[in-house]
Protein backbone atom coordinates (compact mmCIF):
# COMPACT_ATOMS: atom_id res chain seq x y z
CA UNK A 1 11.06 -131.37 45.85
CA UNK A 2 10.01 -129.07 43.22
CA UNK A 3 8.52 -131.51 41.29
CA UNK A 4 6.22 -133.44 43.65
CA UNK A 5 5.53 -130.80 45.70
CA UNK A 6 4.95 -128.15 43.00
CA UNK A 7 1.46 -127.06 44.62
CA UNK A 8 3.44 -125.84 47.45
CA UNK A 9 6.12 -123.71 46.28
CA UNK A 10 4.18 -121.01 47.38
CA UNK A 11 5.54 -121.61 50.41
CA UNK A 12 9.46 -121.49 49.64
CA UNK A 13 8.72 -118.54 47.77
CA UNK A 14 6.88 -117.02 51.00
CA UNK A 15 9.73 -117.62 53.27
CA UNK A 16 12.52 -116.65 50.73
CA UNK A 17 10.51 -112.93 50.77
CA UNK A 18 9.35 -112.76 54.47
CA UNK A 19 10.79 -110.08 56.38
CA UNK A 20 12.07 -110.28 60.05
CA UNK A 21 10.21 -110.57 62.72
CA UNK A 22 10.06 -107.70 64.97
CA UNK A 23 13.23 -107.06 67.32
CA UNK A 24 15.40 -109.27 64.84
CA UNK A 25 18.24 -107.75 62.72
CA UNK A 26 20.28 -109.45 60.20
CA UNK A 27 24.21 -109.29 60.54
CA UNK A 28 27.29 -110.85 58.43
CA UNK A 29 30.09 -112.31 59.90
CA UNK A 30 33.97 -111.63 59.21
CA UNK A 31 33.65 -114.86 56.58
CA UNK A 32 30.21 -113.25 54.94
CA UNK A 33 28.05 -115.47 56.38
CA UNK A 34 24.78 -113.93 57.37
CA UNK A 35 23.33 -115.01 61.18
CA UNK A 36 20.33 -112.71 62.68
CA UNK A 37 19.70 -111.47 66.39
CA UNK A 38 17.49 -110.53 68.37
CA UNK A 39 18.16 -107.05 70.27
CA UNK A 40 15.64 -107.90 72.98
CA UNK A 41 16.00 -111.39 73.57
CA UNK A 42 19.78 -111.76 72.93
CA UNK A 43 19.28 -114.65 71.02
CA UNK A 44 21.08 -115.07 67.60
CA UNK A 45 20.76 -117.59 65.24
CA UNK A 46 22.03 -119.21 61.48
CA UNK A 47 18.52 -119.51 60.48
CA UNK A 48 15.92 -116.78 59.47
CA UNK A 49 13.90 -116.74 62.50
CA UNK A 50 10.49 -118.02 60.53
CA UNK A 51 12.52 -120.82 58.49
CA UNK A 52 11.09 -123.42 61.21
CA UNK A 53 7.23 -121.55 60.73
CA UNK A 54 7.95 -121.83 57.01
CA UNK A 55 8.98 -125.92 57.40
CA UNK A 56 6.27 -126.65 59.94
CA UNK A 57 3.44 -125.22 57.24
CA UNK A 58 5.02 -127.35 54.30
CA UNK A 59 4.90 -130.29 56.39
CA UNK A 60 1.23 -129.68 57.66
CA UNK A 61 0.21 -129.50 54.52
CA UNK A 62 2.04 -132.27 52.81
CA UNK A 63 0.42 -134.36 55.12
CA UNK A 64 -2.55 -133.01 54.18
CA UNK A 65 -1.91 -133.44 50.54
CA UNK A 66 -1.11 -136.98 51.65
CA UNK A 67 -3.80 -138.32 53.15
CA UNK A 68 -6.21 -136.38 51.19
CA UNK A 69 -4.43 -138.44 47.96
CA UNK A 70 -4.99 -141.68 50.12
CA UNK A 71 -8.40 -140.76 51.20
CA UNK A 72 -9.18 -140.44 47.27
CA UNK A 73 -7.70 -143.51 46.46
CA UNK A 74 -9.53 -145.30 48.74
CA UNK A 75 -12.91 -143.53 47.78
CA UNK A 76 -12.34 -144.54 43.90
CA UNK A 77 -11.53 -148.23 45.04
CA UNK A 78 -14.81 -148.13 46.55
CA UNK A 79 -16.81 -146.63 43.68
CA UNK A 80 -14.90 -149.26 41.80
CA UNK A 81 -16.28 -152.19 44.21
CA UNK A 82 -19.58 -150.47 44.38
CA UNK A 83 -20.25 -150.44 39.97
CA UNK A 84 -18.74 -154.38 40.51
CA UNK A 85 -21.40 -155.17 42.60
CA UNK A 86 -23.82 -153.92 41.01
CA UNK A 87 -22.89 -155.20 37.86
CA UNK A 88 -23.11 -158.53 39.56
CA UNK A 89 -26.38 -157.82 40.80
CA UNK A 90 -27.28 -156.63 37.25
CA UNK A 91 -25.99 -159.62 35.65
CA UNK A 92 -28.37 -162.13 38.02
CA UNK A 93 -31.81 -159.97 37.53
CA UNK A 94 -30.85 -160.21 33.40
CA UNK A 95 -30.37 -163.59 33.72
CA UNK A 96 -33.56 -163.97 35.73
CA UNK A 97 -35.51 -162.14 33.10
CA UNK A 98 -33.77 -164.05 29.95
CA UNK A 99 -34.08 -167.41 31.27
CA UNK A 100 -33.50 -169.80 28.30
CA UNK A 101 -34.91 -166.96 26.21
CA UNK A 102 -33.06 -165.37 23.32
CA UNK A 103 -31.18 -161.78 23.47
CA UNK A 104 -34.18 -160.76 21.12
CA UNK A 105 -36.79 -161.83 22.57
CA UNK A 106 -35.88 -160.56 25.84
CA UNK A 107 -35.05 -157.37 24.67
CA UNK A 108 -38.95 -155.82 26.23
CA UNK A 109 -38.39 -157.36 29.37
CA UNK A 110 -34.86 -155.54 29.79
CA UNK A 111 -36.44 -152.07 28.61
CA UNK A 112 -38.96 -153.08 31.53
CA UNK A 113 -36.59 -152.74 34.03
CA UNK A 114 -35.16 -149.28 33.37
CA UNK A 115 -38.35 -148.29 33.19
């Protein structure tokens, strides 16, 4: 997708330019369809030989990009839980402080505990 996966189009570009491997030529067919072989293996194929190298790195790192997205999702839920709490905690010391006393007159005793 060249949208959502616009960080790794690096990739498609590095496999559209890669030359062959050694030993591997590239050939057209009677129809113009290009295939490429291998003059010491034999072995001939429709594929570029590195298209699966190509598709096994975008899929290593997509997963990557994946769970490195979930791993920051969960990390900013738990700074989110983490200012909750202690804005809770917060909350019960101010009370503490206040007591029946008024904003104003508590005001010293709140400077006292950033202090």
């Amino acid at each position: 997708d060249p949208i959502g996966d616009v960080n790794l189009l690096w990739i498609a570009e590095e496999a559209l330019c890669a030359s062959l491997p050694e030993g591997w030529t590239e050939h057209t067919d009677q129809n113009g369809n290009t295939f490429y072989y291998n003059g010491t293996s034999g072995q001939s194929s429709w594929e570029h030989p590195l298209d699966e190298y190509y598709r096994s790195l975008f899929l290593k790192l997509k997963k990557i990009l994946i769970d490195n997205r979930a791993a920051v999702k969960v990390n900013d839920s738990a700074v989110q839980l983490q200012c909750a709490i202690r804005s809770c905690y917060s909350r019960r010391i101010f009370r503490r402080l206040l007591g029946k006393k008024r904003l104003d007159d508590a005001a010293s005793d709140i400077q006292a505990v950033y202090r």
